[in-house]
Protein backbone atom coordinates (compact mmCIF):
# COMPACT_ATOMS: atom_id res chain seq x y z
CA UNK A 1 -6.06 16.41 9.65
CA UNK A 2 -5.94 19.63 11.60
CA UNK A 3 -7.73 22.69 11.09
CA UNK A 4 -5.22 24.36 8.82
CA UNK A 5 -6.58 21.84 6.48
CA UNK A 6 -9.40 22.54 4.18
CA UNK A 7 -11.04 19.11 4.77
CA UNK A 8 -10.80 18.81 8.25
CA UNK A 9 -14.12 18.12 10.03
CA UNK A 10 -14.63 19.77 13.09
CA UNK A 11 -14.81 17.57 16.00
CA UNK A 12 -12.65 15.22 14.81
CA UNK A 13 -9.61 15.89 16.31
CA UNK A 14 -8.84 15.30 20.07
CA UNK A 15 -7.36 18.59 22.32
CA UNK A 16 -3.87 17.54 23.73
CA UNK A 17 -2.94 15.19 20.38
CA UNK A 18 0.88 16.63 20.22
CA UNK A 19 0.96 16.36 23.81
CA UNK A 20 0.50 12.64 23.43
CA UNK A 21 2.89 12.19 20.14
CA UNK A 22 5.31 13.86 22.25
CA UNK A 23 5.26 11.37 25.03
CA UNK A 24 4.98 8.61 22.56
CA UNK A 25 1.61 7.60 23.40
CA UNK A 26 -0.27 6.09 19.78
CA UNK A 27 -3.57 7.36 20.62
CA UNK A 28 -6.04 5.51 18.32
CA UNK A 29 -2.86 3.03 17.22
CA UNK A 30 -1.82 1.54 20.44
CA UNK A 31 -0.77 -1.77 19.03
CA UNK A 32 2.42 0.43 17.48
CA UNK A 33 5.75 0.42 19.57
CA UNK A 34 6.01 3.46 22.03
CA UNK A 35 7.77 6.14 20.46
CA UNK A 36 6.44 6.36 16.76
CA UNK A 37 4.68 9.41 17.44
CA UNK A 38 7.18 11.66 15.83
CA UNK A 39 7.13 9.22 12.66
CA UNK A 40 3.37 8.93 12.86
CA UNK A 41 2.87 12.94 13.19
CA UNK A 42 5.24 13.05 9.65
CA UNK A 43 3.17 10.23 7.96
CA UNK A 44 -0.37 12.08 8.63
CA UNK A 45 1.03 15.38 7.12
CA UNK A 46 2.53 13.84 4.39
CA UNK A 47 -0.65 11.94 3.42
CA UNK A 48 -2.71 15.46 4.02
CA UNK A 49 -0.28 16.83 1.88
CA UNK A 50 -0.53 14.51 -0.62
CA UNK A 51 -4.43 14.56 -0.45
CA UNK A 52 -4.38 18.37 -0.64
CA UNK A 53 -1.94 17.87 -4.40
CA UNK A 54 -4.81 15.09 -5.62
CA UNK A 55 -7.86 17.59 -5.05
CA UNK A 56 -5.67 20.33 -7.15
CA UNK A 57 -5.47 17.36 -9.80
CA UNK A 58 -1.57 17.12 -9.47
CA UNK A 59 -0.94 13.78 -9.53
CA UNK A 60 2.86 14.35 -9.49
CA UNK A 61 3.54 16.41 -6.25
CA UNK A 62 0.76 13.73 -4.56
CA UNK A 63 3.01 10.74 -5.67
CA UNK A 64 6.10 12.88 -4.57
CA UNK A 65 4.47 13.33 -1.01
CA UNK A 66 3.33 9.14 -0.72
CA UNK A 67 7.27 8.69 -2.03
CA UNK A 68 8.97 10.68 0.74
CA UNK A 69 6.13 9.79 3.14
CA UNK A 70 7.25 5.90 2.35
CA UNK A 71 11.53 7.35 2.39
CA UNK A 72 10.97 8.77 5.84
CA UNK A 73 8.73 6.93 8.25
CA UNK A 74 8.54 3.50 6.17
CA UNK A 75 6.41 1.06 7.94
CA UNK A 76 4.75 3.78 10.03
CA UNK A 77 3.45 5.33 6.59
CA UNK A 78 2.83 2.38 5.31
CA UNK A 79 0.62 1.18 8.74
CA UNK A 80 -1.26 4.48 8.41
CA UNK A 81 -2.28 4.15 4.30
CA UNK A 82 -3.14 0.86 5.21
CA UNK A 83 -5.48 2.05 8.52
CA UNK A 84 -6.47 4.82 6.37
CA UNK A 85 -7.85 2.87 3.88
CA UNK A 86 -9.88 0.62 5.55
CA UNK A 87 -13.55 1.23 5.41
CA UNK A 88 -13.73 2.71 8.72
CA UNK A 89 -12.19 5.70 7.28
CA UNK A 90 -14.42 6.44 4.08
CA UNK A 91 -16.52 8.74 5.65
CA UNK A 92 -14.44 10.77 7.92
CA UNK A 93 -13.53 13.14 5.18
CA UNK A 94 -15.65 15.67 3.76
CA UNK A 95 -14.82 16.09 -0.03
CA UNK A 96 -15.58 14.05 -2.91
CA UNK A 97 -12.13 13.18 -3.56
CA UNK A 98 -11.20 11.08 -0.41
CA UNK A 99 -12.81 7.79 -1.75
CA UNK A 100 -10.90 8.15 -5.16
CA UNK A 101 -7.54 9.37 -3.44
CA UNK A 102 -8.12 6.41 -0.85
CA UNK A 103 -7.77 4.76 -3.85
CA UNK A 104 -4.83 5.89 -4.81
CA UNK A 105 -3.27 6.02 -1.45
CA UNK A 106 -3.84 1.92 -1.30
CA UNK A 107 -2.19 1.48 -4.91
CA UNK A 108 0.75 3.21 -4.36
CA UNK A 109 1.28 2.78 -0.43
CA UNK A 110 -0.24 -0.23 0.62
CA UNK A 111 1.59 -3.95 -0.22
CA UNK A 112 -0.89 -6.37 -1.93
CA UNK A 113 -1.36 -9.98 -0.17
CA UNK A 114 1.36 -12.06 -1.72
CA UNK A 115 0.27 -13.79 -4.42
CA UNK A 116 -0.58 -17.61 -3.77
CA UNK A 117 2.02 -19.50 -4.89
CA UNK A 118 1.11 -21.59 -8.35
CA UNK A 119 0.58 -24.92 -8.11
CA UNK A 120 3.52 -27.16 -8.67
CA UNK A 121 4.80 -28.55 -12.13
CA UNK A 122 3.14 -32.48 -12.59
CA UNK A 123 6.09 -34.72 -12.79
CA UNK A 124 8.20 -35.28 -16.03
CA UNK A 125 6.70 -38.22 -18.11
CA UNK A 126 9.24 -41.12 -18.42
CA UNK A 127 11.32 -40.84 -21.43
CA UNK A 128 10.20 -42.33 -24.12
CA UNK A 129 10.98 -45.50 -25.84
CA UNK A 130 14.35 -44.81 -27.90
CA UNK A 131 14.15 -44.71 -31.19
CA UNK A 132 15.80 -46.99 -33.99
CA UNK A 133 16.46 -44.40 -36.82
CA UNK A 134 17.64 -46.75 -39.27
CA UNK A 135 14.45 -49.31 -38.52
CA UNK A 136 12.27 -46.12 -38.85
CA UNK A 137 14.03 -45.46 -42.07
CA UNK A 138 13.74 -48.84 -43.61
CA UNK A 139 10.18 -48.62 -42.73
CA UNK A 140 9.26 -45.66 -44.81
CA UNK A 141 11.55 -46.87 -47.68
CA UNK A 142 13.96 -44.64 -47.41
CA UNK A 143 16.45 -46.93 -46.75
């Protein structure tokens, strides 16, 4: 988070961690393309941003922050909510509004498995017999 932040934990962040977004090294995310860094280093401040807005209780300028996080790095931003919301990541935060804003970081960041698809529609039956109106007619009297 950094230590301008007021939930950053000390110890948590590594010495030399712009060195290694500048050279395009992923640090902990090394299954993501060489070269995100820049895109990765936007995403975490947008998403500390946006945490900072939900502990102030404003909902708005934390759903602006996810928005532009989403507009500006995309799949990076996305690939961090999702990281960021795994369990592994529950307790690195100390304050009592990281599990709710986790949350909230899934619902509005993170895609939900597709839904499975529904089952297909059982066959037509076979039309029925057609009908002789004026037999039907006849029957009831009415003819």
């Amino acid at each position: 988070m950094g230590a301008d932040s007021p939930f950053w934990v000390p110890g948590e962040a590594e010495l030399g961690a712009r060195e290694r977004l500048e050279d395009g090294v992923t640090g902990l995310y090394g299954d993501l393309p060489p070269g995100l860094g820049p895109l990765l280093e936007v995403s975490a401040k947008l998403i500390v941003r946006a945490f900072t807005a939900y502990t102030a209780g404003d909902q708005e300028t934390c759903d602006a922050h996810l928005a532009e996080g989403l507009a500006a790095a995309g799949e990076v931003f996305a690939a961090l909510a999702e990281r960021m919301t795994s369990p592994a990541w529950l307790s690195r935060v100390d304050s009592p509004h990281w599990v709710p804003f986790v949350a909230h970081l899934a619902f509005m960041v993170v895609e939900p498995p597709p839904a499975p698809a529904p089952p297909p529609w059982p066959a037509p039956p076979p039309p029925a017999e057609p009908i002789d109106l004026v037999a039907e007619l006849r029957a009831m009297g009415m003819l």
